[in-house]
PDB file of N, CA and C in Angstrom:
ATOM      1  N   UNK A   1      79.479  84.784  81.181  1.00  0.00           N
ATOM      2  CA  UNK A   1      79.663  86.203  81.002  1.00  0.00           C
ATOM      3  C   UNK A   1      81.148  86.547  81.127  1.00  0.00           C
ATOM      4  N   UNK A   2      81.455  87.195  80.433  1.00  0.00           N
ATOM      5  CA  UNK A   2      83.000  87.992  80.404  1.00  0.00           C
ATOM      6  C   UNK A   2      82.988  88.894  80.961  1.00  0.00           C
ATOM      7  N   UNK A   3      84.146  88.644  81.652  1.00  0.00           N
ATOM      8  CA  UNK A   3      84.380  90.425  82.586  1.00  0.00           C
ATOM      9  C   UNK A   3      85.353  90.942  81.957  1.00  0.00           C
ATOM     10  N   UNK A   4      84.781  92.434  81.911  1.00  0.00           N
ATOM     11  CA  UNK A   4      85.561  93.638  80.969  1.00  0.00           C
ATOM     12  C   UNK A   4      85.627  94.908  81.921  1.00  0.00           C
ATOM     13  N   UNK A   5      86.745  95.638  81.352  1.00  0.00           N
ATOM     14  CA  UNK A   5      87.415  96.693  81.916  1.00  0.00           C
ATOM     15  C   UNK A   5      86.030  97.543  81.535  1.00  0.00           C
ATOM     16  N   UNK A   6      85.242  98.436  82.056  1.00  0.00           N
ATOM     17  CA  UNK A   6      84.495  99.082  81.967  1.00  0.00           C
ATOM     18  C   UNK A   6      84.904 100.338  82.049  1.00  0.00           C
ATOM     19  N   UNK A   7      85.797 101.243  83.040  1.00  0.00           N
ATOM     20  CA  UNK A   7      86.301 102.471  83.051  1.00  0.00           C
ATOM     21  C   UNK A   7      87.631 102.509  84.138  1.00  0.00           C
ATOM     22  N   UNK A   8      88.364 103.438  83.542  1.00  0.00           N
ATOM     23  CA  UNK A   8      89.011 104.116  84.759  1.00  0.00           C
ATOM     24  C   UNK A   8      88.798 104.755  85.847  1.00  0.00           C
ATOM     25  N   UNK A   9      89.420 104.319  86.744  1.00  0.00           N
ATOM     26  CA  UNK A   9      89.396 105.610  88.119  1.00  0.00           C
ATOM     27  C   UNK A   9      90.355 106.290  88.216  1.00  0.00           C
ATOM     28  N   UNK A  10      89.959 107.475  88.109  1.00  0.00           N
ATOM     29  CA  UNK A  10      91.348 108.769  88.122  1.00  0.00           C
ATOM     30  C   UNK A  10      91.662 109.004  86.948  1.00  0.00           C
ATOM     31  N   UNK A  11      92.978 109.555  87.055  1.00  0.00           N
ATOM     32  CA  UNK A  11      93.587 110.420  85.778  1.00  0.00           C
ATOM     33  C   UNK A  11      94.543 108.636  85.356  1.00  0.00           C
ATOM     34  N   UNK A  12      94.615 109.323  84.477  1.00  0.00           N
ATOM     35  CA  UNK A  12      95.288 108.338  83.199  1.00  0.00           C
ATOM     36  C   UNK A  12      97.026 108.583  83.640  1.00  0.00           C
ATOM     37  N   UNK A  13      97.805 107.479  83.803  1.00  0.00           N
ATOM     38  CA  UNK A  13      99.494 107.869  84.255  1.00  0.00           C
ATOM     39  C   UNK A  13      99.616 108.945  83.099  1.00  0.00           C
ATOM     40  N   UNK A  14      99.629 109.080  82.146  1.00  0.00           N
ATOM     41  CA  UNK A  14     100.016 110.397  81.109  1.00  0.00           C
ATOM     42  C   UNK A  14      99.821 111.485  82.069  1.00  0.00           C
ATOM     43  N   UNK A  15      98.299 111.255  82.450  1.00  0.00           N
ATOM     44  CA  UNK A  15      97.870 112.650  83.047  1.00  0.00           C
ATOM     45  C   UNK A  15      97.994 113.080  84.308  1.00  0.00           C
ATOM     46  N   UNK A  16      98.738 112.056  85.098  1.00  0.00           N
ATOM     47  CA  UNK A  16      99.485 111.681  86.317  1.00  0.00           C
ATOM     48  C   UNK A  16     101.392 112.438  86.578  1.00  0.00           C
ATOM     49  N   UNK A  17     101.634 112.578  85.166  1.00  0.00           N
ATOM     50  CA  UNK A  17     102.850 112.909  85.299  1.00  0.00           C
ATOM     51  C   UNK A  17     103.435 111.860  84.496  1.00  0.00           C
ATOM     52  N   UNK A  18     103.574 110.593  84.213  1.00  0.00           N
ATOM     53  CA  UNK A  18     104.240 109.358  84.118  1.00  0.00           C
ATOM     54  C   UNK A  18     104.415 109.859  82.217  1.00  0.00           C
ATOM     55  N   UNK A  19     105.937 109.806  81.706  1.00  0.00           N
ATOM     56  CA  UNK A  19     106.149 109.824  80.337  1.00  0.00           C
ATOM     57  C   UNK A  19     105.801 108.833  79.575  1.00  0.00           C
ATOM     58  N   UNK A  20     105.289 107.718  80.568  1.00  0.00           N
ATOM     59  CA  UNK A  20     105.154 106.587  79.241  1.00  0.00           C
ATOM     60  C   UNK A  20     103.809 105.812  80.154  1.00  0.00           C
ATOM     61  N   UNK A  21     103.321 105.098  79.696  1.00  0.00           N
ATOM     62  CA  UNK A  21     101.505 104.607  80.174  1.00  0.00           C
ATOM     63  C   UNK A  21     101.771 103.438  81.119  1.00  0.00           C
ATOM     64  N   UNK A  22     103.044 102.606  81.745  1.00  0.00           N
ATOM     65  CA  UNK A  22     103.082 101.112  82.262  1.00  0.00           C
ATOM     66  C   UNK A  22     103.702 102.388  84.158  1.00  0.00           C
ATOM     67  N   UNK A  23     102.333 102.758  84.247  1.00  0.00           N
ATOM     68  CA  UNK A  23     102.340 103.024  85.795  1.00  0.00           C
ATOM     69  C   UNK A  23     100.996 102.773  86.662  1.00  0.00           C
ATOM     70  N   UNK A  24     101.147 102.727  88.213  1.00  0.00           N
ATOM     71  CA  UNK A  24      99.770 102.169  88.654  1.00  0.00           C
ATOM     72  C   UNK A  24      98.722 102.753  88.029  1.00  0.00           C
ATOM     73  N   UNK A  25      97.408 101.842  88.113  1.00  0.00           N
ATOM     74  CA  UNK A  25      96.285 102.142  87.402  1.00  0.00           C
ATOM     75  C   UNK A  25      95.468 101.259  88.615  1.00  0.00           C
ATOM     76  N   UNK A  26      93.551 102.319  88.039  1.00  0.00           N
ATOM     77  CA  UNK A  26      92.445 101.459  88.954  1.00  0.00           C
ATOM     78  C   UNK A  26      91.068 101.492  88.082  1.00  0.00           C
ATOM     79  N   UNK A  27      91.073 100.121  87.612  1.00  0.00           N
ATOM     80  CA  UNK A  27      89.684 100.209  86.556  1.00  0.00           C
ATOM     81  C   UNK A  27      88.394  99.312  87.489  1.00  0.00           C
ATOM     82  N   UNK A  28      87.257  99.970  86.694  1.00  0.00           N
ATOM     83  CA  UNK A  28      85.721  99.098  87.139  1.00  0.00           C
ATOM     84  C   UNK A  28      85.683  98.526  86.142  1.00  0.00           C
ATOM     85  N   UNK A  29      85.372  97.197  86.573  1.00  0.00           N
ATOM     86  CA  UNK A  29      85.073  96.043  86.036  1.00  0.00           C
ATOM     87  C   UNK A  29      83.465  95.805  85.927  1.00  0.00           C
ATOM     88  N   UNK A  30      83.209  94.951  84.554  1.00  0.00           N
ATOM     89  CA  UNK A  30      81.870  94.737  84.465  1.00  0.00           C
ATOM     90  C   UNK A  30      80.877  94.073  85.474  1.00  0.00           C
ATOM     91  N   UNK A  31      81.239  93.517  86.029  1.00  0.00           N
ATOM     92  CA  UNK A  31      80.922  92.688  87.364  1.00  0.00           C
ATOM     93  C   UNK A  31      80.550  93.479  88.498  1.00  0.00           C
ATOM     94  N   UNK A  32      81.646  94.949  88.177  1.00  0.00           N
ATOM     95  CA  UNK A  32      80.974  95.553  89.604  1.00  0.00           C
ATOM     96  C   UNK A  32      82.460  95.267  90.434  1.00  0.00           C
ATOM     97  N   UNK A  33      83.266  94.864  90.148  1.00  0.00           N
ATOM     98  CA  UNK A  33      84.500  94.544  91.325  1.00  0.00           C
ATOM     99  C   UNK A  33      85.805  95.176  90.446  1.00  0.00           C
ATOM    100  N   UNK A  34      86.881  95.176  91.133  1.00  0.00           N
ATOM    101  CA  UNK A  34      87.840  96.566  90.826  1.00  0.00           C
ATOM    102  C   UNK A  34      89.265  95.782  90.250  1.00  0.00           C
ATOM    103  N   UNK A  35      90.157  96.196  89.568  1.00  0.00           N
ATOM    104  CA  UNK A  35      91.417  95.863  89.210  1.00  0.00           C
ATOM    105  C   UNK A  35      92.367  96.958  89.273  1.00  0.00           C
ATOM    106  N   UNK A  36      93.496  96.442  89.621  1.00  0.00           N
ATOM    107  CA  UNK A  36      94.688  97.375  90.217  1.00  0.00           C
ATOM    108  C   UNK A  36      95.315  96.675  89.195  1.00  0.00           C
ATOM    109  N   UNK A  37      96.421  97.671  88.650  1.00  0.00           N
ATOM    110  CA  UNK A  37      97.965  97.317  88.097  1.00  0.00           C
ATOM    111  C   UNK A  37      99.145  97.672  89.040  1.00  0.00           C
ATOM    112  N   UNK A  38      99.658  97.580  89.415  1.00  0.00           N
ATOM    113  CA  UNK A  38     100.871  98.222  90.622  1.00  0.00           C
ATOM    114  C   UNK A  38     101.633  97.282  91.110  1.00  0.00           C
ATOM    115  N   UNK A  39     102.766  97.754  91.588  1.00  0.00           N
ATOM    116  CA  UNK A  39     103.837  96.542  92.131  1.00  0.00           C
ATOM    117  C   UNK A  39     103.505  95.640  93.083  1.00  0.00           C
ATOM    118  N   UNK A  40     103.966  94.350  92.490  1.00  0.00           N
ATOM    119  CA  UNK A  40     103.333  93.172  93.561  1.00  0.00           C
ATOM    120  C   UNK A  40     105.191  93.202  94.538  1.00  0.00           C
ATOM    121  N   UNK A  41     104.078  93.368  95.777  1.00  0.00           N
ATOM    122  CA  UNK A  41     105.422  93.482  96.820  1.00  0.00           C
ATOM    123  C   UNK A  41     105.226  92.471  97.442  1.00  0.00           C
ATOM    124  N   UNK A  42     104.545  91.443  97.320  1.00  0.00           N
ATOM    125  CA  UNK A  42     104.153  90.462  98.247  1.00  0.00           C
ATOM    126  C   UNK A  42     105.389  89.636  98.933  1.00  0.00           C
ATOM    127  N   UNK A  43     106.100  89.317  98.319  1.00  0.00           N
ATOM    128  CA  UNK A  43     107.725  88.615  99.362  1.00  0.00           C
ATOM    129  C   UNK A  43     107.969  89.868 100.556  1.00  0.00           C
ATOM    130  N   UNK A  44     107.918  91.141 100.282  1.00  0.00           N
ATOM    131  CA  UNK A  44     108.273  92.147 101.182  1.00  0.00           C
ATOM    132  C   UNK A  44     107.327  92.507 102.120  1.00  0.00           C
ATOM    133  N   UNK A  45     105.740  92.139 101.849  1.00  0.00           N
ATOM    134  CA  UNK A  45     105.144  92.703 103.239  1.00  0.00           C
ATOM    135  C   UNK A  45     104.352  91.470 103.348  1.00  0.00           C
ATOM    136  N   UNK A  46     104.175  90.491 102.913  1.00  0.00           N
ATOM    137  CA  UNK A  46     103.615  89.486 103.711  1.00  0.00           C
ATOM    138  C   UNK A  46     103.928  89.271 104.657  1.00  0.00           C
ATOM    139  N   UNK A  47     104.765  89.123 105.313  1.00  0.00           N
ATOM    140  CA  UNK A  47     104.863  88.356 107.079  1.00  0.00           C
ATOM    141  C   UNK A  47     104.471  90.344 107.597  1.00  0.00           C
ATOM    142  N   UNK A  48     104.498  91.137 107.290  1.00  0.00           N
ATOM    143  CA  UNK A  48     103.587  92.445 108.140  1.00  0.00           C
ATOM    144  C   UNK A  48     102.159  92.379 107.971  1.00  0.00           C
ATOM    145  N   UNK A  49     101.517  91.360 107.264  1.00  0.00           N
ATOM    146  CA  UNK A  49     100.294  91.348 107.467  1.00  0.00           C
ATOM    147  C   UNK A  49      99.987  91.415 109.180  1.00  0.00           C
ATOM    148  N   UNK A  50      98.668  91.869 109.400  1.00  0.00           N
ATOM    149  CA  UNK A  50      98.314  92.166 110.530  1.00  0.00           C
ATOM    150  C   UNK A  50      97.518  90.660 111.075  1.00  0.00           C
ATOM    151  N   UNK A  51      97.424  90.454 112.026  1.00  0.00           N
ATOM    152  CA  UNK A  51      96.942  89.183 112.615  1.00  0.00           C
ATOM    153  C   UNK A  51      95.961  88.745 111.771  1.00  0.00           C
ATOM    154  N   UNK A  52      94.940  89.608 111.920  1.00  0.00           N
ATOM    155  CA  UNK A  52      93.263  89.106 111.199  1.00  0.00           C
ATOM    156  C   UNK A  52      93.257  89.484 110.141  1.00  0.00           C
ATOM    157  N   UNK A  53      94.639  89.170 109.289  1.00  0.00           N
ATOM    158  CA  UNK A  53      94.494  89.448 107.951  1.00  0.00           C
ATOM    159  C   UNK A  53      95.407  88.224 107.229  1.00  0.00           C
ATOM    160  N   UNK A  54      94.912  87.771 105.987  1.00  0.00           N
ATOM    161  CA  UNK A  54      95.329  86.524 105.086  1.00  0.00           C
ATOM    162  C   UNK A  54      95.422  86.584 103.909  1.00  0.00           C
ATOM    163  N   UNK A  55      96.641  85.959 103.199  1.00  0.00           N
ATOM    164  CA  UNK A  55      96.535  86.157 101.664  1.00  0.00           C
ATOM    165  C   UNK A  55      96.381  85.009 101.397  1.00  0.00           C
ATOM    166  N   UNK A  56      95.631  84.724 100.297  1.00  0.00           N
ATOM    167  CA  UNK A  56      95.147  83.253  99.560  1.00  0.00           C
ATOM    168  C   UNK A  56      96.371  83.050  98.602  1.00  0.00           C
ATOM    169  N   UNK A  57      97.050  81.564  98.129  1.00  0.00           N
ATOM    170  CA  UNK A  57      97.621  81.709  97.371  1.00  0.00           C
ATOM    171  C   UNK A  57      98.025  82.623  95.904  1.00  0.00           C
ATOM    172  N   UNK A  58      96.628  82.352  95.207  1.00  0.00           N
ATOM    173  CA  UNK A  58      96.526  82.887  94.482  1.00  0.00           C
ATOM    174  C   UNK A  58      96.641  84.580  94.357  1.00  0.00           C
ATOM    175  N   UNK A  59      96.889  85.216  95.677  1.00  0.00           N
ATOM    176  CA  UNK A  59      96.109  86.825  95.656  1.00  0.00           C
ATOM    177  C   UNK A  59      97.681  87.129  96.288  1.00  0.00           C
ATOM    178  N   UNK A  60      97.864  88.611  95.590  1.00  0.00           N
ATOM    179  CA  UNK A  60      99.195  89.057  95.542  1.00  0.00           C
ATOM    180  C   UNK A  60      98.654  90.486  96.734  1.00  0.00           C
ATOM    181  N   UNK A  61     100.150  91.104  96.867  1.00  0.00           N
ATOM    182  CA  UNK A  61      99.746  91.952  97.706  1.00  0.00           C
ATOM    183  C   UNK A  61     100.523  93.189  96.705  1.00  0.00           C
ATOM    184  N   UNK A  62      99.861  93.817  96.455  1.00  0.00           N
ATOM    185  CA  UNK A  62      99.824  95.137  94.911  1.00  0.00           C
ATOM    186  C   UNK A  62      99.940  96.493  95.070  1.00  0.00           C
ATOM    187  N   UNK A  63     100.907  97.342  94.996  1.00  0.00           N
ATOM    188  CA  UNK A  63     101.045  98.420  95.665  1.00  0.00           C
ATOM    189  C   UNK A  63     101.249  99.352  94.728  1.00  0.00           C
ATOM    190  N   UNK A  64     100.197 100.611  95.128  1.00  0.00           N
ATOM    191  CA  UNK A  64      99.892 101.904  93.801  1.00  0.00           C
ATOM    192  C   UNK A  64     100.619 103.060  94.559  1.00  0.00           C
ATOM    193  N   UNK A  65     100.474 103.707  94.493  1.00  0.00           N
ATOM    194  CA  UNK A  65     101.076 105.380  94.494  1.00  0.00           C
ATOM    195  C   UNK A  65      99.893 105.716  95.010  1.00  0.00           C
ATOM    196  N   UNK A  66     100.638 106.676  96.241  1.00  0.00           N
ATOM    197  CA  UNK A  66      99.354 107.066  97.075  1.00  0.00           C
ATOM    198  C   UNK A  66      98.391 108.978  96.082  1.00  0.00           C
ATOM    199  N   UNK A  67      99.265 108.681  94.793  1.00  0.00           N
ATOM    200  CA  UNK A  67      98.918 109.843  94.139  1.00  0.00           C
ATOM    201  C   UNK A  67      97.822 109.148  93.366  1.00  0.00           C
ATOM    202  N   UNK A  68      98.167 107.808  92.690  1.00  0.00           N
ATOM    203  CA  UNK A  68      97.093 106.855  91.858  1.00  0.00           C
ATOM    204  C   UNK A  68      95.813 106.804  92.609  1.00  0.00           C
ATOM    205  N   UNK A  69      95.749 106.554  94.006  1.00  0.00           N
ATOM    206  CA  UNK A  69      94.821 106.532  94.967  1.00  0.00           C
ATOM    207  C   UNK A  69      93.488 107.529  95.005  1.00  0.00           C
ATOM    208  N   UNK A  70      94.467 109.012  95.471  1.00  0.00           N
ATOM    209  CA  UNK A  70      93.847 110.100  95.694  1.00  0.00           C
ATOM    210  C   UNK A  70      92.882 110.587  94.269  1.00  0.00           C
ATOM    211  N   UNK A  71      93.385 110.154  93.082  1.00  0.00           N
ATOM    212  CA  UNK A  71      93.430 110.962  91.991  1.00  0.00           C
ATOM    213  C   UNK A  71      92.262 110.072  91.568  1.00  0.00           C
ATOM    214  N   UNK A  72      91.983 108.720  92.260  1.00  0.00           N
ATOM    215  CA  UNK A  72      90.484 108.075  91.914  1.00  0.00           C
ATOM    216  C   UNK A  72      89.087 108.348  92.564  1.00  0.00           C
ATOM    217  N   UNK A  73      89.576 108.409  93.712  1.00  0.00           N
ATOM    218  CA  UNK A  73      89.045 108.476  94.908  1.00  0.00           C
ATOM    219  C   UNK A  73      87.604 109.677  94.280  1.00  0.00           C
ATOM    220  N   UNK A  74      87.318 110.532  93.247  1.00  0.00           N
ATOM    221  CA  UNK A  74      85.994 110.724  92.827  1.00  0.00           C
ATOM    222  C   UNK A  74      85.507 110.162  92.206  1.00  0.00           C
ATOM    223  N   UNK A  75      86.032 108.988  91.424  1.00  0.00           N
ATOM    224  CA  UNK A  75      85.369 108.143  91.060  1.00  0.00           C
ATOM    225  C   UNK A  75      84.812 106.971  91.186  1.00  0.00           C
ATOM    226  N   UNK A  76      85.453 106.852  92.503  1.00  0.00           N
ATOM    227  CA  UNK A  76      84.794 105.656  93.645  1.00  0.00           C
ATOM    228  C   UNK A  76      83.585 105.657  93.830  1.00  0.00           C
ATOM    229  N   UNK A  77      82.270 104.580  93.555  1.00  0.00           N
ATOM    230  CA  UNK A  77      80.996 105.188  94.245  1.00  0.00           C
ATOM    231  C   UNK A  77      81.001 104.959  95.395  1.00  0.00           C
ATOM    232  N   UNK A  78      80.305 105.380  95.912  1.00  0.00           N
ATOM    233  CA  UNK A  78      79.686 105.241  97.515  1.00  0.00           C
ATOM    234  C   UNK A  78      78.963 104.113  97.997  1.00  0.00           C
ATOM    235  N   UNK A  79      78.491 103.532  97.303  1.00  0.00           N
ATOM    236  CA  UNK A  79      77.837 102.263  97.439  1.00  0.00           C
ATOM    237  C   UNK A  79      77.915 101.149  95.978  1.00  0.00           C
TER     238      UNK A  79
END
């Protein structure tokens, strides 16, 4: 099975303010599990990870706009 972008969460960066479309984003995936676009800061906050917390090689640490956030946040389900 292929996993596909199924929808957005939130407003679209256009509709965010952003003049051109390459700003954070949060889509549902066919699977049921989520994808972020946003700056990988990972050299800058890895060693602030918190004790009981770990990054796998492979897994970046990805940082959105706390406006990208809010502006999904009704389209989050609940379960």
């Amino acid at each position: 099975m292929t996993v596909r972008i199924t929808r957005r969460l939130g407003d679209s960066p256009r509709n965010r303010g952003s003049s051109g479309a390459t700003c954070p984003d949060i889509f549902e995936l066919s699977d049921g599990n989520f994808a972020v676009i946003g700056t990988d800061r990972t050299k800058e906050l890895d060693g602030g990870l918190p004790a009981d917390s770990a990054r796998a090689d492979q897994e970046r640490i990805v940082v959105i706009t706390r406006e990208t956030l809010i502006r999904a946040k009704k389209d989050i389900p609940d379960v």
